[in-house]
Protein backbone atom coordinates (compact mmCIF):
# COMPACT_ATOMS: atom_id res chain seq x y z
CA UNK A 1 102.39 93.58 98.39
CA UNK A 2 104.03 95.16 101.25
CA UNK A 3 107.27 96.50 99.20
CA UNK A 4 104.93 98.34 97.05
CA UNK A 5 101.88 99.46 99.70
CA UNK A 6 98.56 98.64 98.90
CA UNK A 7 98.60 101.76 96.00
CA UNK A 8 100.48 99.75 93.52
CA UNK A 9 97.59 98.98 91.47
CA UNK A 10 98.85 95.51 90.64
CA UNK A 11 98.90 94.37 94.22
CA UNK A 12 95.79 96.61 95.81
CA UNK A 13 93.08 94.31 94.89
CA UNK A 14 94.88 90.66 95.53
CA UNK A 15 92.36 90.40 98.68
CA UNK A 16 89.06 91.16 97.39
CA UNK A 17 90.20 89.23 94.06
CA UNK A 18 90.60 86.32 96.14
CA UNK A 19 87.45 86.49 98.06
CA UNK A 20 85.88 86.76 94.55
CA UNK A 21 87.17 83.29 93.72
CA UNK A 22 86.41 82.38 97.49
CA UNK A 23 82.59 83.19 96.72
CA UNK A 24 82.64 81.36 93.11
CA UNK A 25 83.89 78.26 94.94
CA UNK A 26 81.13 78.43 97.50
CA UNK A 27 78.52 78.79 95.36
CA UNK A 28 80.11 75.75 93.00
CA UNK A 29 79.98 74.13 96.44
CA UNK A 30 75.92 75.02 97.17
CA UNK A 31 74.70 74.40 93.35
CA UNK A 32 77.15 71.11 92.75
CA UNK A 33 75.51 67.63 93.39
CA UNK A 34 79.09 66.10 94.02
CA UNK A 35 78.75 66.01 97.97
CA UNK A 36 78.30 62.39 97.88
CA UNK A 37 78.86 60.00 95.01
CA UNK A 38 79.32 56.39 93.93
CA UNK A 39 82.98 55.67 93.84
CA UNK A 40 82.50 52.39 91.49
CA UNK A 41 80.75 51.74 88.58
CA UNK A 42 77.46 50.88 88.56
CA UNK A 43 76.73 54.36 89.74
CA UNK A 44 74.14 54.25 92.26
CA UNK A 45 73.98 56.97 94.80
CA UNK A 46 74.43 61.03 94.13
CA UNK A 47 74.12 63.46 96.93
CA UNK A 48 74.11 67.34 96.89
CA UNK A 49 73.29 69.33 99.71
CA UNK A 50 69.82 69.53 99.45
CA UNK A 51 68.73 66.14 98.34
CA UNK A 52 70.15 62.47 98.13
CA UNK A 53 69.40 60.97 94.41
CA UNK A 54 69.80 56.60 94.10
CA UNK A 55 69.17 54.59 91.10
CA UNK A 56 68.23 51.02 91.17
CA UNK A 57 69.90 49.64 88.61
CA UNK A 58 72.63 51.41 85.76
CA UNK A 59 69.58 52.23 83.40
CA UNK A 60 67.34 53.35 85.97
CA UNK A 61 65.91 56.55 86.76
CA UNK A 62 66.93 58.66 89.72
CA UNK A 63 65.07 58.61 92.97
CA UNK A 64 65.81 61.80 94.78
CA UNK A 65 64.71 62.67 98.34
CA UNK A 66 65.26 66.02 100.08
CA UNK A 67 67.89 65.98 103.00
CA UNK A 68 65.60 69.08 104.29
CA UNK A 69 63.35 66.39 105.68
CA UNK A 70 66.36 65.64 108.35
CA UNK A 71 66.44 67.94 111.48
CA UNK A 72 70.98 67.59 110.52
CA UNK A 73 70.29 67.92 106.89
CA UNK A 74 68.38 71.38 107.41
CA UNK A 75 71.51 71.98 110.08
CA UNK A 76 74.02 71.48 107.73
CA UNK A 77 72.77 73.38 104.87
CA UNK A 78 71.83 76.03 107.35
CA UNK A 79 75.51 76.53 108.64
CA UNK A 80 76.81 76.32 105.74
CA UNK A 81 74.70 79.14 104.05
CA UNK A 82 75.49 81.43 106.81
CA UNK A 83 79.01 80.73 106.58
CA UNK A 84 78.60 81.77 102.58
CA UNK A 85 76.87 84.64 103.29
CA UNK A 86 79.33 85.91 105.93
CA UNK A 87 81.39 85.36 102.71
CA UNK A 88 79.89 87.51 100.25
CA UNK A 89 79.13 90.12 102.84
CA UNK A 90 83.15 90.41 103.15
CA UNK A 91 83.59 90.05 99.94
CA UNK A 92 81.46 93.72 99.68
CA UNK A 93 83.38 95.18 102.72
CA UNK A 94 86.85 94.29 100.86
CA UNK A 95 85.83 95.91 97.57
CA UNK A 96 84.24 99.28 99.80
CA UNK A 97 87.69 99.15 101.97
CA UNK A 98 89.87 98.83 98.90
CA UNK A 99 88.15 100.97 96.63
CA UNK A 100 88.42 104.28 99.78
CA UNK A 101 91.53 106.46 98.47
CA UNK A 102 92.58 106.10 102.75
CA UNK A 103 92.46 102.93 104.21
CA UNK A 104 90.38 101.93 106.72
CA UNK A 105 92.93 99.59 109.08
CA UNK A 106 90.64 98.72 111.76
CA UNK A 107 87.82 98.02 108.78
CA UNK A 108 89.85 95.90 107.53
CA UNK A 109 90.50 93.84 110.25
CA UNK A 110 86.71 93.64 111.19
CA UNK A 111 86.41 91.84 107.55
CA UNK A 112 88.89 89.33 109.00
CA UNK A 113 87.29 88.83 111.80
CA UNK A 114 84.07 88.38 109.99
CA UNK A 115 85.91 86.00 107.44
CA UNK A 116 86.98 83.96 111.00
CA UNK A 117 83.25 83.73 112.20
CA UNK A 118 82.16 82.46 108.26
CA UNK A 119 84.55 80.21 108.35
CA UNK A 120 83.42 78.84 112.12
CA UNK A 121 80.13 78.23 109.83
CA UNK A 122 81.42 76.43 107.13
CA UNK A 123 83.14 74.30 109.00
CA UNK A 124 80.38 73.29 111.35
CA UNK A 125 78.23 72.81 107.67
CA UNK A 126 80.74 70.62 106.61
CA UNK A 127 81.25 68.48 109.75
CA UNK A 128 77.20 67.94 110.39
CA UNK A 129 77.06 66.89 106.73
CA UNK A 130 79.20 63.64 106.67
CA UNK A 131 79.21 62.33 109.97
CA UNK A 132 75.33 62.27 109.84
CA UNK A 133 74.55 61.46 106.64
CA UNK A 134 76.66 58.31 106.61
CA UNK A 135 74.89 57.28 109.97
CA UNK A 136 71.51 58.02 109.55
CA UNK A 137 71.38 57.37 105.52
CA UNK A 138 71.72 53.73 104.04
CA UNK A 139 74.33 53.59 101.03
CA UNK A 140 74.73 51.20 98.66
CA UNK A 141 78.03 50.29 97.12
CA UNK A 142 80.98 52.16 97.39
CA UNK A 143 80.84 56.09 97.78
CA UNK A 144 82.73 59.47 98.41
CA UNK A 145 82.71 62.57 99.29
CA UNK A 146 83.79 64.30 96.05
CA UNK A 147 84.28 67.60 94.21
CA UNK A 148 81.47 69.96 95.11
CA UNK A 149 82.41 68.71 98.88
CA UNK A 150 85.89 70.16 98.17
CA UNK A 151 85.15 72.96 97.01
CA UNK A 152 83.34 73.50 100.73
CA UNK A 153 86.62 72.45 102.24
CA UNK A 154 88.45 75.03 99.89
CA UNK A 155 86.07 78.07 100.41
CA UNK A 156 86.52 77.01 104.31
CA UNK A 157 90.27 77.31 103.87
CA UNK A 158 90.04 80.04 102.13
CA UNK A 159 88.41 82.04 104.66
CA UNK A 160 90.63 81.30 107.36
CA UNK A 161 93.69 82.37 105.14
CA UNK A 162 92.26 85.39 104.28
CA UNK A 163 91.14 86.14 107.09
CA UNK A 164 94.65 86.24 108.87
CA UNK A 165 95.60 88.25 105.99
CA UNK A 166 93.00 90.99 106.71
CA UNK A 167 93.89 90.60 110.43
CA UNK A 168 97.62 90.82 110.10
CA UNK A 169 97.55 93.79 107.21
CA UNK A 170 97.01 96.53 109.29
CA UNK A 171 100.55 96.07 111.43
CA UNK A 172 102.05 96.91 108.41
CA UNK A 173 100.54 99.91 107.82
CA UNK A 174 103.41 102.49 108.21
CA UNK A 175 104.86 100.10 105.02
CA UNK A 176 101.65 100.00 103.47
CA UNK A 177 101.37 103.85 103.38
CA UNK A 178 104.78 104.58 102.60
CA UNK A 179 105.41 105.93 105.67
CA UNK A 180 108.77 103.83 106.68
CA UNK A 181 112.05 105.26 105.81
CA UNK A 182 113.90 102.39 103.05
CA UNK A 183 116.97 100.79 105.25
CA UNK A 184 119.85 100.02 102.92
CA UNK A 185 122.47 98.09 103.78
CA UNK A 186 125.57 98.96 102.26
CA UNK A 187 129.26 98.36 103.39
CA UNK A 188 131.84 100.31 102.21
CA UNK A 189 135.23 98.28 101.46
């Protein structure tokens, strides 16, 4: 990306296109009742965000209660929404900075530090969740913390990576712009 600056049209929206797929994880993470799940068959115990589901027995129906009735479970959710939003808000500041004929350098390092503070959020979300819901909630059998809980961890990740991106971009912006002189090194025999 930095051989070609940031107008090669190939390479000029890798950062917003992967703070696109950083927002599809999150919400797969929000809307996904995979936080919590029975590891072992008879399945027994679901948990999303928002609610923990058990069964009685393998033909049973599903009990659900609302984790919004826990001073952590509002916490968690909380965090972790704030953390997403912080998310799509940069993901609207990337596609305003990229889509500006004349970069914005110091804009784009405010995204990354914006990206830092969402991910601060996530990761609090996603710390509350499972230390207090495996202390203060009973489960039966054996359980997990499965996919939609990864694709937290992922968005989290995400957001830190990117955000050193956006932080570290602008240093290269004499390379970026074109402005650099090419250097070849070439010894005559």
């Amino acid at each position: 990306m930095v051989k070609y600056g940031l107008d090669y049209t190939r390479c000029r929206w890798i950062l917003p296109l992967l703070l696109g797929i950083g927002v599809i994880f999150g919400i797969i993470a929000l809307a996904g009742r995979g936080w919590l799940e029975s590891q072992t068959l008879p399945y027994v115990q679901q948990a999303s965000l928002w609610e923990n589901c058990r069964r009685p027995d393998q033909g049973g129906e599903w009990n659900c209660e609302s984790l919004m009735g826990y001073a952590w479970g509002r916490a968690a959710a909380a965090t972790y929404l704030v953390g997403f939003l912080l998310l799509v808000i940069c993901f609207a500041l990337a596609i305003i900075a990229f889509a500006i004929d004349t970069l914005r350098f110091n804009f784009i390092r405010g995204i990354g530090g914006l990206l830092f503070v969402a991910a601060v959020f996530s990761i609090m979300g996603l710390v509350i969740y499972p230390v207090k819901f495996s202390s203060e909630i009973e489960m039966t059998g054996i359980n997990m913390f499965s996919w939609a809980y990864g694709f937290g961890w992922t968005t989290a990740i995400m957001e830190i990576c990117l955000g050193f991106f956006f932080c570290c971009l602008p240093n290269y912006e004499d390379q970026i712009l074109g402005n650099v002189k090419p250097t070849y090194f070439y010894s005559s025999p």
